[in-house]
C-alpha atoms as a PDB file:
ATOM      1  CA  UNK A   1     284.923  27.903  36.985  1.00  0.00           C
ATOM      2  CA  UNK A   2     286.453  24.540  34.941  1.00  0.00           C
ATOM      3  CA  UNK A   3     282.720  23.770  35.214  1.00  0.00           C
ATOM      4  CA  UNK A   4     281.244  26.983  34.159  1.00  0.00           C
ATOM      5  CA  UNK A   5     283.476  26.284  31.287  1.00  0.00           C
ATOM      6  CA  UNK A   6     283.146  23.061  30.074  1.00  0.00           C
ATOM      7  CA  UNK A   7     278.600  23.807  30.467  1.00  0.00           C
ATOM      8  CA  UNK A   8     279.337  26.333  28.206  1.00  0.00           C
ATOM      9  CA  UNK A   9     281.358  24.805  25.620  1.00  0.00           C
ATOM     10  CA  UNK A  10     278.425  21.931  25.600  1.00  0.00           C
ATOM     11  CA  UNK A  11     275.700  24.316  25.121  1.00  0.00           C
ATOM     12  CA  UNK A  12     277.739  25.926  22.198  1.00  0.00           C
ATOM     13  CA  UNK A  13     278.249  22.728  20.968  1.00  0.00           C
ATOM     14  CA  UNK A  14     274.395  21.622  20.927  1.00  0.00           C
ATOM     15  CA  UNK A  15     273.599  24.691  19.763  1.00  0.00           C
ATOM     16  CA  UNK A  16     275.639  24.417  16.721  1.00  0.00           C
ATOM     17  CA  UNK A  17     274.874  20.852  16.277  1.00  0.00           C
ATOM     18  CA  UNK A  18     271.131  21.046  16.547  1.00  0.00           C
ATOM     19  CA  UNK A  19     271.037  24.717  14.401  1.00  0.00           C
ATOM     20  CA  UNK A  20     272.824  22.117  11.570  1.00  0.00           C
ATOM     21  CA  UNK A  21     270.016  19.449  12.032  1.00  0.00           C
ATOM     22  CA  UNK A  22     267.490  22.439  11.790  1.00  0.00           C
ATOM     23  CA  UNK A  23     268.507  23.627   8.627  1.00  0.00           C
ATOM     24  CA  UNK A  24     268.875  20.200   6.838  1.00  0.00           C
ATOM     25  CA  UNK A  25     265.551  19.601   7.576  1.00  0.00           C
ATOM     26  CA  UNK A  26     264.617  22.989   6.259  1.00  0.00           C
ATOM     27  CA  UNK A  27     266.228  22.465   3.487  1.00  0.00           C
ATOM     28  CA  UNK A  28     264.879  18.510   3.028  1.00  0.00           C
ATOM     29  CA  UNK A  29     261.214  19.831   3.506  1.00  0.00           C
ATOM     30  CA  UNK A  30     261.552  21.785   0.966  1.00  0.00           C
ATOM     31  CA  UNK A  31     262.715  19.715  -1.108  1.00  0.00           C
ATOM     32  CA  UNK A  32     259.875  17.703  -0.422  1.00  0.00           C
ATOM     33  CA  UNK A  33     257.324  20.195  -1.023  1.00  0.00           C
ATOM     34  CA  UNK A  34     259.351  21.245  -4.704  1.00  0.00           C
ATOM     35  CA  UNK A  35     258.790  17.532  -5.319  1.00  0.00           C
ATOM     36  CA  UNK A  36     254.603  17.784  -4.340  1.00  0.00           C
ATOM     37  CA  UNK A  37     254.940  20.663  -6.731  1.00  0.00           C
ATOM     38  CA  UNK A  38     255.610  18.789  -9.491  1.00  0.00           C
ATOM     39  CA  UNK A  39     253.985  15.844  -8.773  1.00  0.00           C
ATOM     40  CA  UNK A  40     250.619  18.822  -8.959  1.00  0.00           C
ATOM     41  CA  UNK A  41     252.206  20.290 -12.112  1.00  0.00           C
ATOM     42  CA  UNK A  42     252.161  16.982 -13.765  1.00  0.00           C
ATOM     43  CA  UNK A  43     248.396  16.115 -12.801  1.00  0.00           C
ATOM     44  CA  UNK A  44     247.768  19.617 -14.049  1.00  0.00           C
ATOM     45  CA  UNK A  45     248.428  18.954 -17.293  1.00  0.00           C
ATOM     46  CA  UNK A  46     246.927  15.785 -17.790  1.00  0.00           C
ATOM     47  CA  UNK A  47     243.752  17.568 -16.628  1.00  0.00           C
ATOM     48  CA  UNK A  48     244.664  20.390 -18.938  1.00  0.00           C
ATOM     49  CA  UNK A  49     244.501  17.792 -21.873  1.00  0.00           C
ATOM     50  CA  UNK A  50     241.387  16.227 -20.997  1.00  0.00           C
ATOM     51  CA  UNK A  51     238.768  19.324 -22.497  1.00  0.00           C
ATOM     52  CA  UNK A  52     240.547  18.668 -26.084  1.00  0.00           C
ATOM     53  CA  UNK A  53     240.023  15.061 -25.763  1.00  0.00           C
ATOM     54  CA  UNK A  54     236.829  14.937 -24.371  1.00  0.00           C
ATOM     55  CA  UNK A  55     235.689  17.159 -27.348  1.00  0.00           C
ATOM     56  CA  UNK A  56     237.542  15.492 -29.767  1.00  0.00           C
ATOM     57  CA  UNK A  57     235.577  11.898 -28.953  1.00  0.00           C
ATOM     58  CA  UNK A  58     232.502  13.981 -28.712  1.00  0.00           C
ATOM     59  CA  UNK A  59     232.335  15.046 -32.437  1.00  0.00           C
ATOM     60  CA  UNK A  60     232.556  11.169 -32.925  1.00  0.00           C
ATOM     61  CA  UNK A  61     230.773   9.287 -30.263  1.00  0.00           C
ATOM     62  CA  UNK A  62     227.511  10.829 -29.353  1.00  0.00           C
ATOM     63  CA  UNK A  63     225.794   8.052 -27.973  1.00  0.00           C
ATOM     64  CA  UNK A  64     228.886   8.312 -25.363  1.00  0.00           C
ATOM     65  CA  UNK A  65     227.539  10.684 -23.503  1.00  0.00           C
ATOM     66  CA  UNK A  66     227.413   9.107 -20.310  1.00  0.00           C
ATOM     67  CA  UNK A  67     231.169   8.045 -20.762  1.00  0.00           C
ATOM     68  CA  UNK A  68     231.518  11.974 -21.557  1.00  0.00           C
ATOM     69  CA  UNK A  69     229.745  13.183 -18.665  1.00  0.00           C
ATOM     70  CA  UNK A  70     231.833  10.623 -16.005  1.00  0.00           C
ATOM     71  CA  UNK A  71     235.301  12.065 -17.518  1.00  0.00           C
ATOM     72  CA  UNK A  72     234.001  15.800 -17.272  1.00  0.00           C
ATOM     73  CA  UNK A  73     233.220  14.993 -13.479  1.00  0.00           C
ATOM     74  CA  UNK A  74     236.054  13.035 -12.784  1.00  0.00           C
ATOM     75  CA  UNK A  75     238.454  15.587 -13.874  1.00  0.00           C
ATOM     76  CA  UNK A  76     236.042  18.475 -11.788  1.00  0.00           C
ATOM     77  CA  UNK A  77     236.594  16.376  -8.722  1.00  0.00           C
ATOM     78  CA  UNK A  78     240.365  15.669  -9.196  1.00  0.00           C
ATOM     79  CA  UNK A  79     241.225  19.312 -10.169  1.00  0.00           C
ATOM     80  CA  UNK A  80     239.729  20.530  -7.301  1.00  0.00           C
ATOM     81  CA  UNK A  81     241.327  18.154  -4.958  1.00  0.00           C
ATOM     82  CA  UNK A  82     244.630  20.656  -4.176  1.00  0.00           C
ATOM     83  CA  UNK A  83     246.887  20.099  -0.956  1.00  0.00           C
ATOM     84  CA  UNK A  84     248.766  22.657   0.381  1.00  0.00           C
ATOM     85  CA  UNK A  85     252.572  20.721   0.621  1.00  0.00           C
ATOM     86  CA  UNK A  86     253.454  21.932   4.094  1.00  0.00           C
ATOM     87  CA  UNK A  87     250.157  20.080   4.778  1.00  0.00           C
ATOM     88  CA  UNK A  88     250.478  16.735   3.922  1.00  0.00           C
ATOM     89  CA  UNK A  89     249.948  14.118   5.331  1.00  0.00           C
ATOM     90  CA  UNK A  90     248.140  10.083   4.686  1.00  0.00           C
ATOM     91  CA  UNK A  91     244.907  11.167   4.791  1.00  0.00           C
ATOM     92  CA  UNK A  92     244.965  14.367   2.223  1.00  0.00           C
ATOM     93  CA  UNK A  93     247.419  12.067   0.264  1.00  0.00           C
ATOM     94  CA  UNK A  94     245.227   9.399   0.208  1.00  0.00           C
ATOM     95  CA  UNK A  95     241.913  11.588  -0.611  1.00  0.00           C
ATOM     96  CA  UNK A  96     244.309  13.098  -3.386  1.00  0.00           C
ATOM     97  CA  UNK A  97     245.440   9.800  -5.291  1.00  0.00           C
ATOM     98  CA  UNK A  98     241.510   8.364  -4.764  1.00  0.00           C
ATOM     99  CA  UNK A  99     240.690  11.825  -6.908  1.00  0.00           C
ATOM    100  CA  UNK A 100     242.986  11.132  -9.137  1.00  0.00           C
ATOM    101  CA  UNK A 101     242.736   7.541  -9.590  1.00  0.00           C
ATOM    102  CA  UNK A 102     239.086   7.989 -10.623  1.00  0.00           C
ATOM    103  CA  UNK A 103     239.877  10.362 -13.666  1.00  0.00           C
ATOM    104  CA  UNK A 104     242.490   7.654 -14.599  1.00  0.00           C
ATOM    105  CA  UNK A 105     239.256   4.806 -14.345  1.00  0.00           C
ATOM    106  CA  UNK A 106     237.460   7.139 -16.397  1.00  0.00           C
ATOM    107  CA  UNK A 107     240.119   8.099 -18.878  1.00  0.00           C
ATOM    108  CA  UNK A 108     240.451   4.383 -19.666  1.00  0.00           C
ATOM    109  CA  UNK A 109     236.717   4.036 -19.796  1.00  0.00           C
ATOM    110  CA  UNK A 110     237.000   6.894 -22.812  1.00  0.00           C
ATOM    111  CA  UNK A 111     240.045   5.327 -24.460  1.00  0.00           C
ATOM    112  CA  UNK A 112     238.048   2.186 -25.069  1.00  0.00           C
ATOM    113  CA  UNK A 113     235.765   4.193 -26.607  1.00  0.00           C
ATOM    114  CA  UNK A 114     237.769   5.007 -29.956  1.00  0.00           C
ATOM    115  CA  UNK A 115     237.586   0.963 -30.507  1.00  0.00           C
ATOM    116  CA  UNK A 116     233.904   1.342 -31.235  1.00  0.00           C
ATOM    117  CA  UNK A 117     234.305   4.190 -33.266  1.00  0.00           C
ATOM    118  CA  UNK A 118     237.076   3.894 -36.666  1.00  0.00           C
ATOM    119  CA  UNK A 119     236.835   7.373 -37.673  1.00  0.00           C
ATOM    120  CA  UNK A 120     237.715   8.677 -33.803  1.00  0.00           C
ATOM    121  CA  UNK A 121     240.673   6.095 -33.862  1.00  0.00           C
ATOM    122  CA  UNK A 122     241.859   7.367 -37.494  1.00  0.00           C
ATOM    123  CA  UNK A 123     241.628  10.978 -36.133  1.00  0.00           C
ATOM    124  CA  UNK A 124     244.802  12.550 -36.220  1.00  0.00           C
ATOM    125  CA  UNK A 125     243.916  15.474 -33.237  1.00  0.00           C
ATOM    126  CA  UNK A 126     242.994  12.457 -31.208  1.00  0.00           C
ATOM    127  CA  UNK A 127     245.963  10.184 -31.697  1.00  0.00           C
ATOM    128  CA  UNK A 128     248.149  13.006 -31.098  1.00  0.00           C
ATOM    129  CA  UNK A 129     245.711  14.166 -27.714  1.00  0.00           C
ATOM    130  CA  UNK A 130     246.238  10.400 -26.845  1.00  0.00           C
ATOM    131  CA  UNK A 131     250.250  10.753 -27.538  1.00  0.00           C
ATOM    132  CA  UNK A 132     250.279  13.672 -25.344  1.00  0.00           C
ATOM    133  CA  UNK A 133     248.422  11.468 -22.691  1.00  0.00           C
ATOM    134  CA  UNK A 134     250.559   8.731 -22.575  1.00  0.00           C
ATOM    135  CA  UNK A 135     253.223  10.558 -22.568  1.00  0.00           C
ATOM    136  CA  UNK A 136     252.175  12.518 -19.708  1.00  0.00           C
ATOM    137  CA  UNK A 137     251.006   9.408 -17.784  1.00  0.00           C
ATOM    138  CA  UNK A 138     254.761   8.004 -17.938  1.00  0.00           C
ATOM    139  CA  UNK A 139     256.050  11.684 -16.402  1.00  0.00           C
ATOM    140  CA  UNK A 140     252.996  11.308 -13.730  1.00  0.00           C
ATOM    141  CA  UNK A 141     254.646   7.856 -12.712  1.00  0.00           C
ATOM    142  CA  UNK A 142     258.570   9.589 -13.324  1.00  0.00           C
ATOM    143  CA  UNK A 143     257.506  12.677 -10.835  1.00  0.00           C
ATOM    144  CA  UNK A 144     255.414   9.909  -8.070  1.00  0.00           C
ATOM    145  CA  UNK A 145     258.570   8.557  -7.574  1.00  0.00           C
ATOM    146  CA  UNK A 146     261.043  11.802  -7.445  1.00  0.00           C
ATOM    147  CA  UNK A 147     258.438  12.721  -4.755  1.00  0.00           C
ATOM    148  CA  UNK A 148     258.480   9.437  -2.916  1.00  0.00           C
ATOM    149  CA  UNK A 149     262.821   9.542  -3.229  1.00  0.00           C
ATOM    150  CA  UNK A 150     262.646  12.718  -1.882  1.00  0.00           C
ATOM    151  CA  UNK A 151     260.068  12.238   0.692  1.00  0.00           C
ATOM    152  CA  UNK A 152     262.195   9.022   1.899  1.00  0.00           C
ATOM    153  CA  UNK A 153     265.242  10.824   2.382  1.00  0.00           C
ATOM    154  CA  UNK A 154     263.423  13.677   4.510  1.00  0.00           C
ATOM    155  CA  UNK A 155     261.972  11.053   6.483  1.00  0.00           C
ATOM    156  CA  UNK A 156     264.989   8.848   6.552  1.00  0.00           C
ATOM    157  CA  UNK A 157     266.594  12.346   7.967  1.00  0.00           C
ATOM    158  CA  UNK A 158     264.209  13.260  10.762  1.00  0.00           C
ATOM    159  CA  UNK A 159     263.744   9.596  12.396  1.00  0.00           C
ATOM    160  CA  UNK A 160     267.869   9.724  12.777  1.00  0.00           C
ATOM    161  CA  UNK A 161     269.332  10.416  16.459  1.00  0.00           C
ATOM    162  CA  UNK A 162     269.974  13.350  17.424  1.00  0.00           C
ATOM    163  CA  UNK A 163     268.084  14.745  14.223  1.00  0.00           C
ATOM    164  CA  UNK A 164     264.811  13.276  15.895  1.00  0.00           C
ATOM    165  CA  UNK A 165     265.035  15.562  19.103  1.00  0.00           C
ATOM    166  CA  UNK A 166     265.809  18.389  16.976  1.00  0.00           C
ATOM    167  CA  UNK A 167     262.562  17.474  14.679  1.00  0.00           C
ATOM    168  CA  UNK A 168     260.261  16.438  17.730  1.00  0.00           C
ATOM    169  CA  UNK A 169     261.154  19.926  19.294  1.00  0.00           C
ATOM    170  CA  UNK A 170     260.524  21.581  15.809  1.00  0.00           C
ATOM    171  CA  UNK A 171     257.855  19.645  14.787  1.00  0.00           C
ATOM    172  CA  UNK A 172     259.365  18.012  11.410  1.00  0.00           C
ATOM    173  CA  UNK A 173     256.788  15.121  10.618  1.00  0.00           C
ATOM    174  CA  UNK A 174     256.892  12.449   8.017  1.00  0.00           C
ATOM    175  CA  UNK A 175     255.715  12.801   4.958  1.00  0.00           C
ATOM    176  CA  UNK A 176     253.472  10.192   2.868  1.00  0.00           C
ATOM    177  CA  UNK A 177     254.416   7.887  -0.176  1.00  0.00           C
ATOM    178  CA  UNK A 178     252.835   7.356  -2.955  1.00  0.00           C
ATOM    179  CA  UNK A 179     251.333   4.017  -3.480  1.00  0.00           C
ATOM    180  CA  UNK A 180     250.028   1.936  -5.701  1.00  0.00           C
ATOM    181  CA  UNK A 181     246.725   1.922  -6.649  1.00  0.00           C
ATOM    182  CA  UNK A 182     244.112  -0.986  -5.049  1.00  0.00           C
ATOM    183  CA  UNK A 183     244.357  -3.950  -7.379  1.00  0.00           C
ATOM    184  CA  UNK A 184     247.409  -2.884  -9.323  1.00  0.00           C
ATOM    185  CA  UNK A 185     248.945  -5.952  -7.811  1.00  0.00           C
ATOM    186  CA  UNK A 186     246.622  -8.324  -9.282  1.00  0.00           C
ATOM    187  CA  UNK A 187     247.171  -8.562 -12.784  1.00  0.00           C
ATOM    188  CA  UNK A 188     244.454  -8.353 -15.636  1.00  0.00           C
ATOM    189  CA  UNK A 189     242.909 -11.448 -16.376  1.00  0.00           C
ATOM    190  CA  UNK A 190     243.542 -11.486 -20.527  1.00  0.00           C
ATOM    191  CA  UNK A 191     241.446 -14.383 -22.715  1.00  0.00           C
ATOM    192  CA  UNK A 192     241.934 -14.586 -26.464  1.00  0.00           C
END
């Protein structure tokens, strides 16, 4: 009977304990996939901005129509790129920031343009389309790293004992970082 008990109390007691872990990670996963939210809300408008810009530089720079055409595309392939957040994982992550590191190439590749051209660069609906960039390049890198924060704690969270029986038996699995682009560690070589 002391036995009977004392099984019981146990299983009430890793019942509660485990229903705990459950719902943390619940409530961590989410978090997680609030974060990939914004991280896609971010992109979003960056891509949003691109149509203006691209027209904008059009007006000026017709001869730049391959440099056009290679933004138009690169923001078509990036904007379709989508990833559903309960879904993630290294691969689609990876696939994602490859998207989305090739409309930054050819963003750049259009920004250079304006040197060529003094009337674009004077052009006060470009400068302010260009504002509106930079600006939202510096939330892109703000929200990358709320994701990555967040994404660290979940993981932090699942890969702790007991959590980690409670998210092997749930299946709770790590999420990706964010990292930095190939090269970014190399800095550019500048000559004057």
């Amino acid at each position: 009977m002391k036995t009977l008990k004392t099984l019981l109390l146990l299983s009430i007691a890793a019942i509660s304990m485990s229903s705990c872990s459950y719902n943390s990670m619940v409530e961590k996963q989410e978090s997680v996939e609030a974060a990939w939210s914004q991280v896609e809300n971010v992109y979003q408008r960056r891509a949003d901005l691109i149509p203006n810009l691209v027209a904008t530089v059009k007006g000026y720079a017709e001869h730049e129509q391959e440099t056009l055409t290679g933004v138009v595309e690169a923001r078509a392939k990036a904007t379709s790129m989508t990833i559903d957040a309960s879904k993630l994982n290294e691969q689609s992550l990876k696939e994602f920031q490859a998207a989305q590191d090739g409309l930054t190439q050819a963003l750049s590749r259009l920004l250079v343009v304006q040197e060529q051209y003094p009337d674009l660069k004077a052009n006060e609906n470009f400068r302010d389309l260009q504002t509106q960039l930079e600006g939202t390049e510096n939330r892109i890198t703000v929200e990358r790293q709320k994701f990555n924060d967040t994404a660290r704690e979940y993981n932090t969270y699942i890969r702790k004992f007991p959590n980690n029986i409670v998210a092997s038996i749930f299946s709770f699995e790590s999420k990706p970082y964010f990292t930095a682009a190939e090269g970014a560690s190399t800095a550019p070589k500048v000559e004057f």
